[in-house]
N, C-alpha and C. Protein backbone atom coordinates (compact mmCIF):
# COMPACT_ATOMS: atom_id res chain seq x y z
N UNK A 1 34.19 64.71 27.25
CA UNK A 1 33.31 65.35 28.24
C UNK A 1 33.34 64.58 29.56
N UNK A 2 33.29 65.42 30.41
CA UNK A 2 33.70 64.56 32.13
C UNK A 2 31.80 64.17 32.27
N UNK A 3 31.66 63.53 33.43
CA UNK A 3 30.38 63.07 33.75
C UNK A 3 29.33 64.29 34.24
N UNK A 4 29.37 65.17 34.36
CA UNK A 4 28.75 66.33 34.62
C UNK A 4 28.45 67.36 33.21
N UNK A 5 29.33 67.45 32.37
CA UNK A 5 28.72 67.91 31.12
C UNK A 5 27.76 67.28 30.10
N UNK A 6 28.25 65.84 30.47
CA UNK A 6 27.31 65.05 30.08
C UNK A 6 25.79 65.33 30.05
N UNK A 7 25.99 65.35 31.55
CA UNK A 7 24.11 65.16 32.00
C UNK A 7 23.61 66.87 31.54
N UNK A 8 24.91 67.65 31.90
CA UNK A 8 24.12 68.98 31.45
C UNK A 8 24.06 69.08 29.97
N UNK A 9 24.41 68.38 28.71
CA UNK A 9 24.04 68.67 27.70
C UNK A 9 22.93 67.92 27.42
N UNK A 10 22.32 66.58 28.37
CA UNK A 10 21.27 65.96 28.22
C UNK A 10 20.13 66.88 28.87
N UNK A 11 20.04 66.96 29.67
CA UNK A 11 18.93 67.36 30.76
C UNK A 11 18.87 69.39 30.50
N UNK A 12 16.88 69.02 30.59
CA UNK A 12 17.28 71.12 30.76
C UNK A 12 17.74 71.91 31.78
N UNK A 13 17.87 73.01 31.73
CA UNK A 13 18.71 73.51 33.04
C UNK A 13 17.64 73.62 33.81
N UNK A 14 16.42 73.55 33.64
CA UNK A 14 15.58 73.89 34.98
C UNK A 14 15.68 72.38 36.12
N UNK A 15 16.44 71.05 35.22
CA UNK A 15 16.30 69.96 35.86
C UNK A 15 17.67 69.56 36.43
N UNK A 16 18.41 70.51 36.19
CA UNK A 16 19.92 70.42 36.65
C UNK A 16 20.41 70.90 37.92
N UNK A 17 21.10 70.11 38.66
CA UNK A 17 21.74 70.44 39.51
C UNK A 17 22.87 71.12 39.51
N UNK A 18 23.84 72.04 39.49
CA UNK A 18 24.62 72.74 39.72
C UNK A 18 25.45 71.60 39.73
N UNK A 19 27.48 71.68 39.50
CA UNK A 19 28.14 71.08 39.63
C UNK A 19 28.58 70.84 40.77
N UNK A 20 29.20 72.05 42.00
CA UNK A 20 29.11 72.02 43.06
C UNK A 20 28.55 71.22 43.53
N UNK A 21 26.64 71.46 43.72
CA UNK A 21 25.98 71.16 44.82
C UNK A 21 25.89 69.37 44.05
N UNK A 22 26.30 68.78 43.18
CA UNK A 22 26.42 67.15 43.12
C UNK A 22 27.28 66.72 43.64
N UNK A 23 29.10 67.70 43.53
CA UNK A 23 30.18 67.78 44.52
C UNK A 23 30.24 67.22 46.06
N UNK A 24 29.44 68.15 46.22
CA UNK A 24 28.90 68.28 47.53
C UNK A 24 28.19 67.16 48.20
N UNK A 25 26.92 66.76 47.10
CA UNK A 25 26.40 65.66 47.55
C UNK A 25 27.19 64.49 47.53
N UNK A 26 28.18 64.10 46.54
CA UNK A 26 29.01 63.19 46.39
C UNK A 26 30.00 63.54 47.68
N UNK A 27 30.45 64.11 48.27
CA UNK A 27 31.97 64.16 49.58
C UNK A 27 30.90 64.14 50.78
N UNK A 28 30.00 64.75 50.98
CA UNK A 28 29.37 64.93 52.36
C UNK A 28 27.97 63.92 52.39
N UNK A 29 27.20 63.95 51.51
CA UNK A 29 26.51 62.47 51.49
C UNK A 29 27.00 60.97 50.97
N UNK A 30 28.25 60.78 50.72
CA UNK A 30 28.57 59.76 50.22
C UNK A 30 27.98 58.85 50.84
N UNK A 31 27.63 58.13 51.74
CA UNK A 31 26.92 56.99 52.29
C UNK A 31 25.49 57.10 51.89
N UNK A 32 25.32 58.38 50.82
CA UNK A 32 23.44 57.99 50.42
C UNK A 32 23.63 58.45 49.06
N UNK A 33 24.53 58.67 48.83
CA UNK A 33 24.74 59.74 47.02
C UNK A 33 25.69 58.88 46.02
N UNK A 34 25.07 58.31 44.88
CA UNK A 34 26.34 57.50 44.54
C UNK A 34 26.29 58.03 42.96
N UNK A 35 27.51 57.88 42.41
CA UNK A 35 27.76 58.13 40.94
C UNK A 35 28.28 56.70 40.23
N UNK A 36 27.28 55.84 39.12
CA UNK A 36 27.96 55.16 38.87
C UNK A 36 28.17 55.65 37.36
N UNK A 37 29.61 55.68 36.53
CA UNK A 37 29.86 55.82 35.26
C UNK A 37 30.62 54.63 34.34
N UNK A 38 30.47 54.90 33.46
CA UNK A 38 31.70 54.26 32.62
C UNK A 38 31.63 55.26 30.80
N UNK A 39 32.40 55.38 30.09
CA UNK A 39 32.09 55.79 29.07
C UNK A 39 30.65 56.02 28.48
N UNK A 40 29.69 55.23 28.83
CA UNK A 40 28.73 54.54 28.29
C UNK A 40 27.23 55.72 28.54
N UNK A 41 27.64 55.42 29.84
CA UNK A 41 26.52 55.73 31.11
C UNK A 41 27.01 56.61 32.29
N UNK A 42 25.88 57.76 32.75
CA UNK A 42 26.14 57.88 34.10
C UNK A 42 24.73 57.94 34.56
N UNK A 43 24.96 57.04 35.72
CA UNK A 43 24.00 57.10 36.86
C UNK A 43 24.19 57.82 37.91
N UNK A 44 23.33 58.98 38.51
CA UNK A 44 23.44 59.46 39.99
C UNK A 44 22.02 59.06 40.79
N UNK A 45 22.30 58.84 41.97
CA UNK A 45 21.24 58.13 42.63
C UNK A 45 21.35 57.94 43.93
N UNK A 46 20.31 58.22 44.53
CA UNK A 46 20.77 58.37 46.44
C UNK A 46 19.54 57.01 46.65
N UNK A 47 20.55 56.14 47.75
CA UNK A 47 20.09 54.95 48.47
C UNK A 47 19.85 55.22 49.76
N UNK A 48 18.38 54.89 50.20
CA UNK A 48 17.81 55.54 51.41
C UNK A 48 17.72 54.47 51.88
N UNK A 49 17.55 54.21 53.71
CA UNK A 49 17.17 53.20 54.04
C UNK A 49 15.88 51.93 53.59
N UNK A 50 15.24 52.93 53.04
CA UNK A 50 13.82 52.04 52.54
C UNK A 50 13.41 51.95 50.88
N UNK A 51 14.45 53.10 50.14
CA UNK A 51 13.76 53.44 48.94
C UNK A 51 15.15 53.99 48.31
N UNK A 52 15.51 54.00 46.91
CA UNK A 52 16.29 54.63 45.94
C UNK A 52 15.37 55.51 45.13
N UNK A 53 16.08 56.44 45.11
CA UNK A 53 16.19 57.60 44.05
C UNK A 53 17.27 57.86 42.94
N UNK A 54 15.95 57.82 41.97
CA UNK A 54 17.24 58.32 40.53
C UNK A 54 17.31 59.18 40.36
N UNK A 55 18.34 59.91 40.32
CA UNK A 55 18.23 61.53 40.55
C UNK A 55 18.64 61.40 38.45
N UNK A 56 19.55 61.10 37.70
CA UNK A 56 19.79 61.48 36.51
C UNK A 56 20.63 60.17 35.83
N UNK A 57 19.93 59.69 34.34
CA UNK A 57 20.24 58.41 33.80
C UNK A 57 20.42 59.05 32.68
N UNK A 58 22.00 59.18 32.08
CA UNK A 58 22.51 59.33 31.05
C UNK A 58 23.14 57.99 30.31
N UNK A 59 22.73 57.92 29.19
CA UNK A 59 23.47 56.68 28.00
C UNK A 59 23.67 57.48 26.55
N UNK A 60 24.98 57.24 26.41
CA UNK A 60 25.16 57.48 25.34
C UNK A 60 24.39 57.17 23.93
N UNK A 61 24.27 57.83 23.23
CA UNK A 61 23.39 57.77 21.79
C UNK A 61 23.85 57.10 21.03
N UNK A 62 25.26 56.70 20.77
CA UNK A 62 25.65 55.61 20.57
C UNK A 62 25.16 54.64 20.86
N UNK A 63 25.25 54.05 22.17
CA UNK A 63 24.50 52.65 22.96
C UNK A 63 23.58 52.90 23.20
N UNK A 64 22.74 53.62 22.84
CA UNK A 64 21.18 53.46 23.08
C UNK A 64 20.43 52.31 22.34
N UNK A 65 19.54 51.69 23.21
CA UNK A 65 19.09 50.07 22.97
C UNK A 65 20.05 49.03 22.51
N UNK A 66 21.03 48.88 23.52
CA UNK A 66 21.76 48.34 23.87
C UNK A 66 21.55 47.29 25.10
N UNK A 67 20.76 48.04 25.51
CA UNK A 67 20.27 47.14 27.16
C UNK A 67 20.99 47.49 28.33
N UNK A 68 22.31 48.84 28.12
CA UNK A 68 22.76 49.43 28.96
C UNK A 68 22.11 50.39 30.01
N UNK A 69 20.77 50.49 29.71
CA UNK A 69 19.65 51.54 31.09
C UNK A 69 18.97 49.82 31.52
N UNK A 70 18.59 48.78 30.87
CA UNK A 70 18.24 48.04 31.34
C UNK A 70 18.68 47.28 32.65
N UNK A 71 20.24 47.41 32.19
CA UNK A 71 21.27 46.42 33.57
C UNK A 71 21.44 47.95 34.73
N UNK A 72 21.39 48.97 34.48
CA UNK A 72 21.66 50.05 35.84
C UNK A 72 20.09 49.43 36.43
N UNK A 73 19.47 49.46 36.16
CA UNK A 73 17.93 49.86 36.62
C UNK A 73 17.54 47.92 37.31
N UNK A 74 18.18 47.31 36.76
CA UNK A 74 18.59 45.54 37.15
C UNK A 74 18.94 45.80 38.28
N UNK A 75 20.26 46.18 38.29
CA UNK A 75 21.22 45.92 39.71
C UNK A 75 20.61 47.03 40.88
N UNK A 76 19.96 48.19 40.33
CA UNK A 76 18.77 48.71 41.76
C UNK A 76 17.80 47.82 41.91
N UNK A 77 17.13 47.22 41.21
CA UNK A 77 16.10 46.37 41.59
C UNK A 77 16.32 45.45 42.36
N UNK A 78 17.19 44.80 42.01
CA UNK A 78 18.37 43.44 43.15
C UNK A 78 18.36 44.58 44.52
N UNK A 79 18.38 45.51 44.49
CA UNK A 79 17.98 45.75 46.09
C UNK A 79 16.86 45.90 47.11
N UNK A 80 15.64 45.53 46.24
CA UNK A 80 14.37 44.73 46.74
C UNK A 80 14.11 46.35 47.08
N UNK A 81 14.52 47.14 47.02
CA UNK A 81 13.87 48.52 47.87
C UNK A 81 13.11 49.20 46.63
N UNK A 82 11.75 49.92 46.75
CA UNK A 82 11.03 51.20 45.76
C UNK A 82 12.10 51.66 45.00
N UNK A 83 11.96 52.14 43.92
CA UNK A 83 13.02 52.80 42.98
C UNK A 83 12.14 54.09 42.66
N UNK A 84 12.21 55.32 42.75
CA UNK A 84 11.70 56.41 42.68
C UNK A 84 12.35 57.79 41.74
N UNK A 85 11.81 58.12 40.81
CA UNK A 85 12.14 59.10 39.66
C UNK A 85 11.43 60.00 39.19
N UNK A 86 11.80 61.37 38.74
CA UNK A 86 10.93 62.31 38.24
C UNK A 86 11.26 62.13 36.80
N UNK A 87 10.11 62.70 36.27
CA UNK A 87 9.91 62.66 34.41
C UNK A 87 8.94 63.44 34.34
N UNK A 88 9.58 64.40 33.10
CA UNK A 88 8.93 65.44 32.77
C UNK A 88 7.50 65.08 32.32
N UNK A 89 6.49 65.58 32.31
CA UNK A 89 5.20 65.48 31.37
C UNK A 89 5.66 65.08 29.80
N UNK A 90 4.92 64.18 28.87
CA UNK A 90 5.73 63.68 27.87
C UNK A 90 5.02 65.13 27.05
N UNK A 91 6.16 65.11 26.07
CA UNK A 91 6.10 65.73 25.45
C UNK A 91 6.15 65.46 23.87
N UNK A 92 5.32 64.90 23.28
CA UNK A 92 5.13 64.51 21.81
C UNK A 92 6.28 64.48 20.76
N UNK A 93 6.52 66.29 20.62
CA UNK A 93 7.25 66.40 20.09
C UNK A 93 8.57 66.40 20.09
N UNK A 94 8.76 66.12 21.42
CA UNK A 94 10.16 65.93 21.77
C UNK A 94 10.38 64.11 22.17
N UNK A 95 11.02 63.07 20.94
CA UNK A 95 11.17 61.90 20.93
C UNK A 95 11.44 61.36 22.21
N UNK A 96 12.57 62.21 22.83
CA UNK A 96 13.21 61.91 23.82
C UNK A 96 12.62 61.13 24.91
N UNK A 97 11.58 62.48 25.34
CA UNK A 97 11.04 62.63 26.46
C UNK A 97 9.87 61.08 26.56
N UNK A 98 9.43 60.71 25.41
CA UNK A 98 8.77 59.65 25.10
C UNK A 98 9.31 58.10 24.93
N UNK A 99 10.60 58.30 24.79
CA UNK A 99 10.87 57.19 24.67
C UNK A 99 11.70 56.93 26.12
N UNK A 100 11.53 57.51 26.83
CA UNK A 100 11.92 57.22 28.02
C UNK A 100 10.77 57.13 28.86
N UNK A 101 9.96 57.25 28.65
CA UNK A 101 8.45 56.81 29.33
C UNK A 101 8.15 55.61 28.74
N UNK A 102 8.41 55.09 27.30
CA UNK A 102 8.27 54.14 27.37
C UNK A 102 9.35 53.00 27.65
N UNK A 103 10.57 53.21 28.23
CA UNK A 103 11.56 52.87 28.85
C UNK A 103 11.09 52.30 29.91
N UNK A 104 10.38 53.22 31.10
CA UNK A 104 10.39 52.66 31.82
C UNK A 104 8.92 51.70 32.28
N UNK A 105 8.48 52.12 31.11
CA UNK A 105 7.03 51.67 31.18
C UNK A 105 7.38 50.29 31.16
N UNK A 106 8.36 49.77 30.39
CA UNK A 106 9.08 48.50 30.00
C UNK A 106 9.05 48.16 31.44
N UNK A 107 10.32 48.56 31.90
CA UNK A 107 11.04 48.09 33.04
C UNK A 107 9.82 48.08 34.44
N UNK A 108 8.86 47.86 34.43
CA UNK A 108 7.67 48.04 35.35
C UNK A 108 7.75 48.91 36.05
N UNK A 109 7.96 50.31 35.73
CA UNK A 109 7.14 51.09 36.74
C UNK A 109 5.74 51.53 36.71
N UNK A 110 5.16 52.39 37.74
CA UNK A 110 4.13 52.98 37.78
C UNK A 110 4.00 54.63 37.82
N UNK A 111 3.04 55.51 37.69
CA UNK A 111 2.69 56.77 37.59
C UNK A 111 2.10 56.67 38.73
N UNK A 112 3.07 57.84 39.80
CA UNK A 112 2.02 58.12 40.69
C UNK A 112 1.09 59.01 40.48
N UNK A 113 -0.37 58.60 40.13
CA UNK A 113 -0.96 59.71 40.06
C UNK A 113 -1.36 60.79 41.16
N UNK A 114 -1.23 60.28 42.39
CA UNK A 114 -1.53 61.07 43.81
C UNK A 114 -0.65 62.21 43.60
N UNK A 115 0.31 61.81 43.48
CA UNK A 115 1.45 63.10 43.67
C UNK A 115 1.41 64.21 42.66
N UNK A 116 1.31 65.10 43.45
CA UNK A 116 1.95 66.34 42.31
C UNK A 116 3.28 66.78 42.67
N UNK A 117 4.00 67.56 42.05
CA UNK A 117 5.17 68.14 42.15
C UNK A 117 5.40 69.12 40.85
N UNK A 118 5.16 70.46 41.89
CA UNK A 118 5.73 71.40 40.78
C UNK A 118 6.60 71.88 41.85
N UNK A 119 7.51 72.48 41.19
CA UNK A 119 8.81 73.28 41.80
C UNK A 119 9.91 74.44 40.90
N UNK A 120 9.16 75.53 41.27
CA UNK A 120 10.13 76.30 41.27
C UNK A 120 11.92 76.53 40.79
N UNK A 121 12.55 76.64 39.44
CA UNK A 121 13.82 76.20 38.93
C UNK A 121 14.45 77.57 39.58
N UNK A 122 15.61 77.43 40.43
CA UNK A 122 16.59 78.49 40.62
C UNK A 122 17.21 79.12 39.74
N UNK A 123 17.47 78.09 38.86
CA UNK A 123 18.51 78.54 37.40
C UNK A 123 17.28 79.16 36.85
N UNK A 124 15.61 79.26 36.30
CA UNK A 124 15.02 80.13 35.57
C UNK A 124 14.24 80.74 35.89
N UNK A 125 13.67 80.93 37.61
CA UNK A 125 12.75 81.04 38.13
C UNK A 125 11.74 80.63 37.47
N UNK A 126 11.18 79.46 36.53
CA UNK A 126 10.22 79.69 36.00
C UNK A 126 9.50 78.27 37.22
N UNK A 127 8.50 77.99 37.14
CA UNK A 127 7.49 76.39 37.69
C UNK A 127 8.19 75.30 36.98
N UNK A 128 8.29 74.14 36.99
CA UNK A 128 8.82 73.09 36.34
C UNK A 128 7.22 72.49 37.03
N UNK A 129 6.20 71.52 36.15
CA UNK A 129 5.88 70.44 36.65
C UNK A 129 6.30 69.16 36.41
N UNK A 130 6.49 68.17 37.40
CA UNK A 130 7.07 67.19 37.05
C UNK A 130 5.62 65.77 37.54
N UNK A 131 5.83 64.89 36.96
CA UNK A 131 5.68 63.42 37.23
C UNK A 131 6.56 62.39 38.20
N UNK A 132 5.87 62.06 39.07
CA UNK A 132 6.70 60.84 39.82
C UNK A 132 6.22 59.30 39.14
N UNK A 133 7.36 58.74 38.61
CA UNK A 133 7.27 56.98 38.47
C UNK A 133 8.15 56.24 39.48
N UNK A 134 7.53 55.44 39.82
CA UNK A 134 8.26 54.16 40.89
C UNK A 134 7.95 52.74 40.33
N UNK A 135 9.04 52.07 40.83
CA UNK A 135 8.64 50.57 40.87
C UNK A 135 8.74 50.55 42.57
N UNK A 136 7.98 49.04 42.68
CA UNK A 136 8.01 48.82 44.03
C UNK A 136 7.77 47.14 43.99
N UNK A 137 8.89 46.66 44.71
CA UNK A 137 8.76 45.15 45.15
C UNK A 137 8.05 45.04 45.82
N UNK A 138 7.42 45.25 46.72
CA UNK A 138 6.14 45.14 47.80
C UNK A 138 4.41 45.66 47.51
N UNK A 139 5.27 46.40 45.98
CA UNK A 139 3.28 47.22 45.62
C UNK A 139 3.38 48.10 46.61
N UNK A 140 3.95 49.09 47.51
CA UNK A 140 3.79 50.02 48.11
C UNK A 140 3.25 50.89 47.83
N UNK A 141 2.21 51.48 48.57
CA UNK A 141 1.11 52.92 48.42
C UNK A 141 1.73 53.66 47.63
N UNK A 142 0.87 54.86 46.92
CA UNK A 142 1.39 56.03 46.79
C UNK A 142 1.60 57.18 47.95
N UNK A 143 0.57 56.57 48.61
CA UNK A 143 1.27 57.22 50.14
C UNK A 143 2.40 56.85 50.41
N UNK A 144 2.84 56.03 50.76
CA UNK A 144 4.12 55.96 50.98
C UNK A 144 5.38 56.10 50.22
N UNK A 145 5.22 56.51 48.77
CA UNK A 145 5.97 56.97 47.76
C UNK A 145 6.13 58.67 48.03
N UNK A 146 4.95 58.85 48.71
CA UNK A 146 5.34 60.56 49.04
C UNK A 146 6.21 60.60 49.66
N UNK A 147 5.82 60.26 51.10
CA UNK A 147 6.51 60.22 52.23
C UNK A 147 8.32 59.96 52.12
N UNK A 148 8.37 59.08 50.91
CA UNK A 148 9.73 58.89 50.72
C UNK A 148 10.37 60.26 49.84
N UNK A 149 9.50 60.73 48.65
CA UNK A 149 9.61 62.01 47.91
C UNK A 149 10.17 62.89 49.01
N UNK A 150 9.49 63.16 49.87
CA UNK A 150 9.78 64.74 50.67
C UNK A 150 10.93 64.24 51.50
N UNK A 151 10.69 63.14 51.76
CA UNK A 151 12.07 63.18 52.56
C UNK A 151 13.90 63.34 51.48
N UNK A 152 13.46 62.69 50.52
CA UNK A 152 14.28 62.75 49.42
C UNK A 152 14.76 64.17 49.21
N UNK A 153 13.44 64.90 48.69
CA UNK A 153 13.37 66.21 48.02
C UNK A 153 14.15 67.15 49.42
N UNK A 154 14.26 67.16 50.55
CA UNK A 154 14.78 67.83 51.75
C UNK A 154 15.92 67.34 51.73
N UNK A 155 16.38 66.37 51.96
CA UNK A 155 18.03 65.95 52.07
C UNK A 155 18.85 65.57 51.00
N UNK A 156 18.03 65.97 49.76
CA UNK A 156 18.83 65.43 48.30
C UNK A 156 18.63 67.24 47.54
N UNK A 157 17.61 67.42 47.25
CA UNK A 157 17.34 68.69 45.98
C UNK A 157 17.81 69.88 46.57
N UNK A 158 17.66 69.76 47.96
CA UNK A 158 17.42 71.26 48.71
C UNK A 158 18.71 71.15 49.63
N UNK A 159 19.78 70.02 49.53
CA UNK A 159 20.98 70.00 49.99
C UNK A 159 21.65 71.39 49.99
N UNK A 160 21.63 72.30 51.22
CA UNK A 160 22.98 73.47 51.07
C UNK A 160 22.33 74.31 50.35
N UNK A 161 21.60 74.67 49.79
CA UNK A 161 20.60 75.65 48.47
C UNK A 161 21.21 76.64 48.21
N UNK A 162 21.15 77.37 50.40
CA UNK A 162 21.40 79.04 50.06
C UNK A 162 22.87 78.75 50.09
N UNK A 163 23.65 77.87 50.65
CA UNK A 163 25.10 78.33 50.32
C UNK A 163 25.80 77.96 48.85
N UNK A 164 24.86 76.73 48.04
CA UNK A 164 25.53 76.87 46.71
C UNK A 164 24.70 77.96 45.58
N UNK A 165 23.33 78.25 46.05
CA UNK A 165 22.79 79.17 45.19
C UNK A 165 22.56 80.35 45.60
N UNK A 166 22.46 80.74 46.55
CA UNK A 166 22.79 81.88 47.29
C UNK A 166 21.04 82.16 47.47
N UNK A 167 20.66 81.17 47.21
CA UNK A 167 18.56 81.59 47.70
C UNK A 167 18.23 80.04 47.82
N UNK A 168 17.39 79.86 48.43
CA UNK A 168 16.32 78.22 48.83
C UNK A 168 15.39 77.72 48.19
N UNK A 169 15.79 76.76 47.66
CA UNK A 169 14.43 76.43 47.21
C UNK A 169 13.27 76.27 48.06
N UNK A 170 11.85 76.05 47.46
CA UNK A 170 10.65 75.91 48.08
C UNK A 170 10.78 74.93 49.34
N UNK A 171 10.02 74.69 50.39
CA UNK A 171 9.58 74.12 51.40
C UNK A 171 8.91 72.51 50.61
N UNK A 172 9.38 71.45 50.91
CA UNK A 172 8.49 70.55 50.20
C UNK A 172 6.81 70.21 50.35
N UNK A 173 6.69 70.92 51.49
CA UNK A 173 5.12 71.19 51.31
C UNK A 173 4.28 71.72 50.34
N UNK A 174 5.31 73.09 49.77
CA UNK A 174 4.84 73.89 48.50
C UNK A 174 5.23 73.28 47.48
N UNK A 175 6.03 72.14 47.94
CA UNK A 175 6.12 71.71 46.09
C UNK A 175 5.84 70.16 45.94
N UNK A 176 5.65 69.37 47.19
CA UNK A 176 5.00 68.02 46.80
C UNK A 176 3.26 68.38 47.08
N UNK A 177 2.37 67.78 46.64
CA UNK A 177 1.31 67.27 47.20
C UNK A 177 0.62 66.16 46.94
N UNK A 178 -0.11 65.55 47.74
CA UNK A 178 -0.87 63.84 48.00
C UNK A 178 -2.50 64.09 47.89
N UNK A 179 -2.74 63.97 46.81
CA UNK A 179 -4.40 63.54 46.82
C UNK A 179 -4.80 62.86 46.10
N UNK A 180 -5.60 61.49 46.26
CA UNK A 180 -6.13 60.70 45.36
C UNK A 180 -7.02 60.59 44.39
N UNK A 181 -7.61 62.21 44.64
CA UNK A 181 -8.67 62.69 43.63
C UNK A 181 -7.57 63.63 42.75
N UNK A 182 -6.57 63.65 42.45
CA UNK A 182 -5.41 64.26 41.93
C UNK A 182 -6.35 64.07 40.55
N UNK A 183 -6.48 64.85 39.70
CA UNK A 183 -7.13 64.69 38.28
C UNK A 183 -6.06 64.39 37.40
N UNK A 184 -5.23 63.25 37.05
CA UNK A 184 -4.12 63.53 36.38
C UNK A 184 -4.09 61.95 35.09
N UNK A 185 -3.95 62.56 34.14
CA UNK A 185 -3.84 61.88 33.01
C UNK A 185 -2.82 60.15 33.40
N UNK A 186 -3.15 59.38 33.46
CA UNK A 186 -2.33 58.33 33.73
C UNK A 186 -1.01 58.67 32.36
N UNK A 187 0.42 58.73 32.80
CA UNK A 187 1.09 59.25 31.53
C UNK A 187 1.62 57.36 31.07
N UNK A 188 1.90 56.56 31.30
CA UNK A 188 1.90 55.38 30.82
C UNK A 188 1.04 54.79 30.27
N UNK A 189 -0.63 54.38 30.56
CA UNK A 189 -1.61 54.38 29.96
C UNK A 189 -1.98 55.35 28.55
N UNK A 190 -1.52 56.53 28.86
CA UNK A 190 -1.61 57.67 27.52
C UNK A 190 -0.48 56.81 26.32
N UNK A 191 0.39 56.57 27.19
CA UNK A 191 1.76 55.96 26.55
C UNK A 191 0.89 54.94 25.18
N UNK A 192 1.04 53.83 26.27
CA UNK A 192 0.03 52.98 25.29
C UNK A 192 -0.95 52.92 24.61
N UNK A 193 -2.06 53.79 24.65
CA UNK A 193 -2.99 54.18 23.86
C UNK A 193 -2.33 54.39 22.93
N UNK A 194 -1.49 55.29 22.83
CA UNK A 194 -1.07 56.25 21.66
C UNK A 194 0.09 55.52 20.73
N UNK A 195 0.73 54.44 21.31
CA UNK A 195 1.41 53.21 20.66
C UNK A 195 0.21 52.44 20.00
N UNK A 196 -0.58 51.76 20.28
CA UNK A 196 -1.28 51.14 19.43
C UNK A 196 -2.70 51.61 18.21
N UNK A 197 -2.10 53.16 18.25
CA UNK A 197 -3.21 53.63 17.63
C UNK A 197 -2.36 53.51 16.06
């Protein structure tokens, strides 16, 4: 399997990018879009002046707890900049989705709870809600974790839309929002509760 079937037999299609439009991001953003692979692993991930984004972290099931998501997620941190990621709402019954929350719960990130983000899937029209986690060398706001989101979500998700999907996604206004009265379950805290019960 090449590095693109990969992630699409990992990830659901409402969280998938099209092959093209990663194409795309890889030849025309190359100075912010990077693919790192090896048999093992693929990482895709755009480096912003102030902040990284993980756009999709595949490891083989084979090497899983191996310490192979540990060293990708190492060598972003060595760049002193926010590290920024979406994750689905956990989902119990699906191992997966849980043990990658507690992945990164490991690796110190945080839940932004300010943020929301639902968005609209092209591939199902259906809502996707998602979760934002970051680490941050500086302790940076969740304000300022937005601010990096929308700019992300405009020059990374919504790259080219109508010419590789032939319709646009949402405006990131309609699909990020910032409030600190956000009512939202801390999903790492849930994490741990529910480990030591």
């Amino acid at each position: 399997m090449n590095w693109y079937e990969k992630l699409n037999d990992y990830f659901p299609v409402e969280e998938m990018k099209s092959k093209k439009h990663m194409e795309l991001l890889l030849e025309e953003k190359g100075d912010v879009y990077f693919k790192d692979e090896s048999p093992q692993h693929v990482l895709m991930y755009a480096e912003f002046n102030t902040f990284i984004f993980i756009d999709y972290v595949w490891v083989s099931a084979q090497t899983r707890g191996q310490g192979i998501g540990h060293k990708l997620i190492d060598k972003l941190k060595h760049k002193q900049k926010p590290i920024i990621l979406e994750v689905e709402p956990v989902d119990y019954e699906d191992s997966d989705s849980e043990k990658r929350l507690h992945f990164y719960h490991r690796e110190g990130f945080k839940h932004a709870q300010s943020i929301g983000y639902n968005r609209r899937s092209l591939a199902t029209n259906e809502e996707t809600t998602m979760e934002i986690l970051y680490w941050s060398p500086n302790d940076d706001s969740e304000e300022v974790i937005y601010g990096q989101m929308k700019q992300m979500y405009e020059d990374i998700h919504t790259y080219k839309d109508k010419e590789i999907y032939g319709k646009e996604y949402q405006s990131s206004e309609e699909v990020l929002s910032y409030d600190e009265k956000r009512e939202a379950v801390n999903l790492l805290d849930e994490l741990t509760k529910r480990s030591s019960q």
